[in-house]
Protein backbone atom coordinates (compact mmCIF):
# COMPACT_ATOMS: atom_id res chain seq x y z
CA UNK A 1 0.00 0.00 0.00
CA UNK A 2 1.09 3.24 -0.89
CA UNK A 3 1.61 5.82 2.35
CA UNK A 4 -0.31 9.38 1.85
CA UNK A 5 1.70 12.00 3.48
CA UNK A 6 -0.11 15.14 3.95
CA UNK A 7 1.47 18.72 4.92
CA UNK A 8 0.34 20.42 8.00
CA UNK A 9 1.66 23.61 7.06
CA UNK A 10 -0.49 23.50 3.72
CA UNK A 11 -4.08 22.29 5.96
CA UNK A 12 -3.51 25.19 8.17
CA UNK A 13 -3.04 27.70 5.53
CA UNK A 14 -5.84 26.48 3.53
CA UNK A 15 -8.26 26.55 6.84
CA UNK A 16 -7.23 30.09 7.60
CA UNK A 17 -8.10 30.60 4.10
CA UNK A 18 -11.62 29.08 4.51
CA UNK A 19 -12.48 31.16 8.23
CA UNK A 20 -15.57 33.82 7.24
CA UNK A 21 -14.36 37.46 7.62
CA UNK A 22 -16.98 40.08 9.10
CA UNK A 23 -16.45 42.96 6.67
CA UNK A 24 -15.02 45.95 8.31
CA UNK A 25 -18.42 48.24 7.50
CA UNK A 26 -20.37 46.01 9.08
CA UNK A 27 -18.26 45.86 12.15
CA UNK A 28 -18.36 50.12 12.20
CA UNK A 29 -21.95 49.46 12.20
CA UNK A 30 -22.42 46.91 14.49
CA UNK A 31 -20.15 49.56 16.90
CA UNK A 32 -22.05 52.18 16.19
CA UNK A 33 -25.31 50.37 17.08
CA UNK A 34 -23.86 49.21 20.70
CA UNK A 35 -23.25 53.11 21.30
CA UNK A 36 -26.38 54.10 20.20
CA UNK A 37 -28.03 51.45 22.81
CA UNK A 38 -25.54 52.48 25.48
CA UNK A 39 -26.53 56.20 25.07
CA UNK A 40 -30.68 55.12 25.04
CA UNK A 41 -29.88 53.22 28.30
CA UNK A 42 -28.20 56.32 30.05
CA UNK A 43 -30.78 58.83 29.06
CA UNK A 44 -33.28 56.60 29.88
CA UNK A 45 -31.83 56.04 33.58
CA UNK A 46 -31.18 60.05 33.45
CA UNK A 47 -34.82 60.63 32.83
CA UNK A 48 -35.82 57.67 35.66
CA UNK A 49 -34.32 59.32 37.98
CA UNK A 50 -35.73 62.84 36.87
CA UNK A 51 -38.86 62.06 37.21
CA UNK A 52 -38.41 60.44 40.24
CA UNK A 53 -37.32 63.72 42.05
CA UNK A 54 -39.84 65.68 39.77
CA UNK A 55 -42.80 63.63 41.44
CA UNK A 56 -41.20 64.02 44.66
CA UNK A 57 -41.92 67.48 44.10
CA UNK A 58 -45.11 67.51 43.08
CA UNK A 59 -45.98 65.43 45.95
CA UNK A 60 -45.32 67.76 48.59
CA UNK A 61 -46.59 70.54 46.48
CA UNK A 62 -49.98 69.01 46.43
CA UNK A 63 -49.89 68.56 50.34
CA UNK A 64 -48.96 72.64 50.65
CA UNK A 65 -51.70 73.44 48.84
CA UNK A 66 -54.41 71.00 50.29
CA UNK A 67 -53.47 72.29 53.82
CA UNK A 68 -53.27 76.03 52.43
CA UNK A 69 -57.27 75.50 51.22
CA UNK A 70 -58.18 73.35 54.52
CA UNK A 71 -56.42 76.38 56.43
CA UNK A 72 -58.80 78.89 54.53
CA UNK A 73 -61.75 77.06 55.37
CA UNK A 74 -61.04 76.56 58.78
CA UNK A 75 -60.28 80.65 59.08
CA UNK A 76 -63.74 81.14 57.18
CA UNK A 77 -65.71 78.97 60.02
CA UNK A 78 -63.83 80.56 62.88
CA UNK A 79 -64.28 84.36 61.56
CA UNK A 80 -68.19 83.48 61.22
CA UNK A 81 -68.59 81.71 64.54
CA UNK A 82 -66.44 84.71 66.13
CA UNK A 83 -68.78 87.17 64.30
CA UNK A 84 -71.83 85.33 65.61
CA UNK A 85 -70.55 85.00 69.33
CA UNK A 86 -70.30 88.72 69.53
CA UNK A 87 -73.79 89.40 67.34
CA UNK A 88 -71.72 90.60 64.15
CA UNK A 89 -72.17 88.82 60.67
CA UNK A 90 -68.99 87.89 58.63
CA UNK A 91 -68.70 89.43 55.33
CA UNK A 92 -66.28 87.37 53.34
CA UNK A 93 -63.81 88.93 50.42
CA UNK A 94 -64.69 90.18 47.39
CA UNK A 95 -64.33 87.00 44.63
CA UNK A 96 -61.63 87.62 42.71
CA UNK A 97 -62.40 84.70 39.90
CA UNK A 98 -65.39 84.02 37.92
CA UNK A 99 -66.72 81.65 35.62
CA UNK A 100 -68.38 82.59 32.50
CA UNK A 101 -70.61 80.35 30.45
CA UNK A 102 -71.91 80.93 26.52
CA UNK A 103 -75.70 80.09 26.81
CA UNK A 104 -77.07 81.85 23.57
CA UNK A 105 -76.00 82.04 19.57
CA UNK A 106 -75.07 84.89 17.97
CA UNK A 107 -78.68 85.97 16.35
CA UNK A 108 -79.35 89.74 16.36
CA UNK A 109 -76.09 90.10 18.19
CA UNK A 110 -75.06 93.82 18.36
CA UNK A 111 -71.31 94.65 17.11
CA UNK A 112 -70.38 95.32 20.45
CA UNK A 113 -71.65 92.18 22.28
CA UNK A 114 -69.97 89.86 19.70
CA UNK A 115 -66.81 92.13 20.44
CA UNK A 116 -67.03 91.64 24.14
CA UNK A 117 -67.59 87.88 23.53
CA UNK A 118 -64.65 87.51 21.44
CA UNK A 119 -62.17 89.32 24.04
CA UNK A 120 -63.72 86.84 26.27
CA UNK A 121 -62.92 83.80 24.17
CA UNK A 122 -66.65 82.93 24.26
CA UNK A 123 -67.25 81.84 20.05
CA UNK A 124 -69.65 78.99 20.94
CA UNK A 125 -71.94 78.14 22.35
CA UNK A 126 -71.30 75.58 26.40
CA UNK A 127 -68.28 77.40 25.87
CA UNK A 128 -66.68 78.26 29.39
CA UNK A 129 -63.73 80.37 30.45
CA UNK A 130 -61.90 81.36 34.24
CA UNK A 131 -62.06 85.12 33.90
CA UNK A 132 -60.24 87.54 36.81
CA UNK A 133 -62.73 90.13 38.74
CA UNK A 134 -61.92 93.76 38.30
CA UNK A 135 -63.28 96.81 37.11
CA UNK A 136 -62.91 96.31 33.35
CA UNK A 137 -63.81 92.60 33.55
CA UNK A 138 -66.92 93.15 34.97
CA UNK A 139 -67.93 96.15 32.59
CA UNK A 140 -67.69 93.62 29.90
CA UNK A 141 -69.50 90.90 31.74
CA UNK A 142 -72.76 93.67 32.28
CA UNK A 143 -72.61 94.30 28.00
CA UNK A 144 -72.57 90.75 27.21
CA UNK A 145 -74.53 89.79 30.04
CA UNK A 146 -77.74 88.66 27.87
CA UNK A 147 -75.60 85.80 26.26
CA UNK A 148 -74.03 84.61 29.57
CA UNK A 149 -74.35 82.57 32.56
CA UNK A 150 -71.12 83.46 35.06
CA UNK A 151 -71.01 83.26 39.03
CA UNK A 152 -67.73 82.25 41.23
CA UNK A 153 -66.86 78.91 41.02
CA UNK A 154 -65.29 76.83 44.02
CA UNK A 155 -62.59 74.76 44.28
CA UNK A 156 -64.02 71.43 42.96
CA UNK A 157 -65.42 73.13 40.16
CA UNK A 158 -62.12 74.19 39.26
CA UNK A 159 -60.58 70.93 39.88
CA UNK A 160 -63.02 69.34 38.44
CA UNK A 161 -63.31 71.44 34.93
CA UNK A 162 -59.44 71.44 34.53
CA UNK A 163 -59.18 67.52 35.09
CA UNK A 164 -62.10 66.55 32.95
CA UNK A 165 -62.08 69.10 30.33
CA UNK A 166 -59.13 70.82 30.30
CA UNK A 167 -57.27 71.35 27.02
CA UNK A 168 -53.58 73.01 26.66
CA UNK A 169 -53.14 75.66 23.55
CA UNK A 170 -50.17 75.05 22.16
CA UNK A 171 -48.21 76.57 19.42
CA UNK A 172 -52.41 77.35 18.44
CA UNK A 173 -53.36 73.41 18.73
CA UNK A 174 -55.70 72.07 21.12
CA UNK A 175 -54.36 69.44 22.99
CA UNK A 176 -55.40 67.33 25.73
CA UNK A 177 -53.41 67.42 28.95
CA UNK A 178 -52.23 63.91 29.37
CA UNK A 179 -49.02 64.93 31.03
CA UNK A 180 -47.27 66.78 33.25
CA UNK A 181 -44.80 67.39 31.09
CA UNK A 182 -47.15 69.06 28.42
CA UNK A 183 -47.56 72.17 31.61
CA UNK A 184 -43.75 72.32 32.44
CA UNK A 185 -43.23 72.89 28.57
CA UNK A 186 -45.23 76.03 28.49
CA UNK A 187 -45.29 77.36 32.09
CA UNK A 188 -42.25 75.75 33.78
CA UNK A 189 -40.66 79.03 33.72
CA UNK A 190 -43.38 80.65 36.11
CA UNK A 191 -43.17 77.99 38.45
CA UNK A 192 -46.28 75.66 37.27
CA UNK A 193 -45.01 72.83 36.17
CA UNK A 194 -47.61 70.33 37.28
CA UNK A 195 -51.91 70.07 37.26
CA UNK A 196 -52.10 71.26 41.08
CA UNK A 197 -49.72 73.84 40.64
CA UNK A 198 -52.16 75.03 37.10
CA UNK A 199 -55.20 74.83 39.23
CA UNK A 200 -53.96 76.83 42.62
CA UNK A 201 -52.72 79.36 40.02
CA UNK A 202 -56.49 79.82 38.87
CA UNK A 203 -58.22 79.35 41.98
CA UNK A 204 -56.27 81.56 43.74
CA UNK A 205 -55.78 84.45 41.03
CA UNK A 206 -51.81 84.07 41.43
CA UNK A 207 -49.26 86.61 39.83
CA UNK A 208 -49.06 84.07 36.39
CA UNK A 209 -53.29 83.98 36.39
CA UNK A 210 -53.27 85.20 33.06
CA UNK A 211 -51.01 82.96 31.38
CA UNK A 212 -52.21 79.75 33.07
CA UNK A 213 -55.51 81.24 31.71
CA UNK A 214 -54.12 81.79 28.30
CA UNK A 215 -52.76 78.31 28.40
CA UNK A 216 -56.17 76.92 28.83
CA UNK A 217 -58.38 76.22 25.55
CA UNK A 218 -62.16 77.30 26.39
CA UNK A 219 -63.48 74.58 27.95
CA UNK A 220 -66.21 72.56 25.56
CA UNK A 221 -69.36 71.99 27.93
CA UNK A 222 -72.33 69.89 27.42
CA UNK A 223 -75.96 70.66 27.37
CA UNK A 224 -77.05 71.33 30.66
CA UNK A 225 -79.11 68.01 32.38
CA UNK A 226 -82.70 69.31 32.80
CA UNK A 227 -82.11 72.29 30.20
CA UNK A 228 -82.82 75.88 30.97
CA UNK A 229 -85.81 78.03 32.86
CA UNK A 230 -85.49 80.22 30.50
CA UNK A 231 -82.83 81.69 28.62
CA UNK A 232 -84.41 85.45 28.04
CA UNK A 233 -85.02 86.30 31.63
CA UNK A 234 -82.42 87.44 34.59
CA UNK A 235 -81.41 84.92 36.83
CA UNK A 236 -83.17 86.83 39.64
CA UNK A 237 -85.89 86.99 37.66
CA UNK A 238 -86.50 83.21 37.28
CA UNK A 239 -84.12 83.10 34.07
CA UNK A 240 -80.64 81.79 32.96
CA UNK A 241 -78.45 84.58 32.16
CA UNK A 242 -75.74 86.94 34.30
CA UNK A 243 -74.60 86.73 38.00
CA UNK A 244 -76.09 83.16 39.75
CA UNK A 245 -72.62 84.11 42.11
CA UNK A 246 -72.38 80.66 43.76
CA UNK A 247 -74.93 78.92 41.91
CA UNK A 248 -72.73 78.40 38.42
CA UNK A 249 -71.61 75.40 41.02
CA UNK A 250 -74.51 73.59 40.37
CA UNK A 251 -74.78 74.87 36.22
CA UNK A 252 -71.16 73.23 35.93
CA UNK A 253 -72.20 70.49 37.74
CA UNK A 254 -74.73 69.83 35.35
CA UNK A 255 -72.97 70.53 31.98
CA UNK A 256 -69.60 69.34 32.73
């Protein structure tokens, strides 16, 4: 039999020859990917840990301002029962914050009226809007006052519309607030950067009332349950339009 002698030298070189190579592009990519991932995975830790302290926060925000209103309450029932022990009657402050709601259309509406209920962001009607109590406000609520239902709203009312119909304007878009993040965008730089801090701002007439307010779409009510007495009479008079003061509680109840 013949012997086959074979040449290890030769096997080795041919196996070398044989191994796949990764082409180098591939490898740049495959680099490039891993960074990518590595830079996702520290941002999102960064942002973890963000909103972590950011709810924090919040947290005790809320708590300040729920004892701030429990503390105003309790003040209110103390001054009365003071003013009753010594035969007196407590006269509360003056409202600063209404609530103004659209209740008629815009037939055989004088120039002037559908001015007034343009400045007050009133174009439908159910629409609602927070509007601050002064001296020009309330001129403008008397001209339109046909075409509106307003009176002070209280602090679930506020809550209450902001939560469940409350709509952000931004960059002219309306756009429901899902987010705390959507707030801080906008009003971050005056302080609001969460729902509780947008609603003590409005319920309290802060220094930023106006662009919190701004930042608000006009809220989109429903009919009212039961409907209306009737529209073309006072409310004092047995109708639906002007002051109800702290009756709108019970209109927003029913169209919101």
């Amino acid at each position: 039999r013949d012997l086959l002698f074979y040449d290890r030298s030769s096997m080795s070189e041919e196996g070398e020859k044989k191994l796949p190579t990764v082409p180098e592009t591939l490898l740049k990519r495959r680099k490039k990917l891993d960074d990518v991932r590595k830079a996702r995975a520290f941002a999102r830790q960064a942002t973890k840990k963000l909103r972590k302290a950011q709810r924090k926060v919040i947290f005790k925000r809320a708590e300040q301002y729920v004892k701030e209103y429990r503390l105003k309450e309790k003040d209110e029932v103390r001054l009365k029962r003071e003013a009753r022990r010594h035969g007196n009657f407590y006269v509360p402050d003056e409202p600063k914050l209404a609530f103004v709601i659209r209740i008629k259309g815009i037939n055989g509406v004088s120039p002037k009226v559908r001015k007034v209920l343009q400045l007050l962001r009133l174009r439908q009607i159910n629409n609602g809007v927070f509007v601050k109590i002064n001296k020009a406000s309330v001129h403008m609520l008397r001209i339109a006052e046909p075409y509106i239902a307003w009176g002070y709203p209280n602090l679930k009312s506020v809550r209450e519309l902001i939560y469940k119909r409350g709509y952000a304007k931004v960059d002219r878009r309306r756009i429901p607030i899902t987010e705390n993040s959507i707030i801080e965008a906008s009003l971050g730089k005056y302080g609001i950067i969460c729902m509780e801090d947008l609603i003590h701002e409005v319920f309290t007439v802060g220094p930023h009332f106006k662009e919190a307010n701004n930042f608000l779409w006009p809220f989109k009510l429903s009919n009212a349950r039961g409907g209306y007495r009737q529209k073309t009479r006072h409310f004092i008079e047995g109708g639906d339009h002007g002051n109800r003061e702290n009756l709108i509680n019970r209109l927003v109840r029913r169209m919101n």
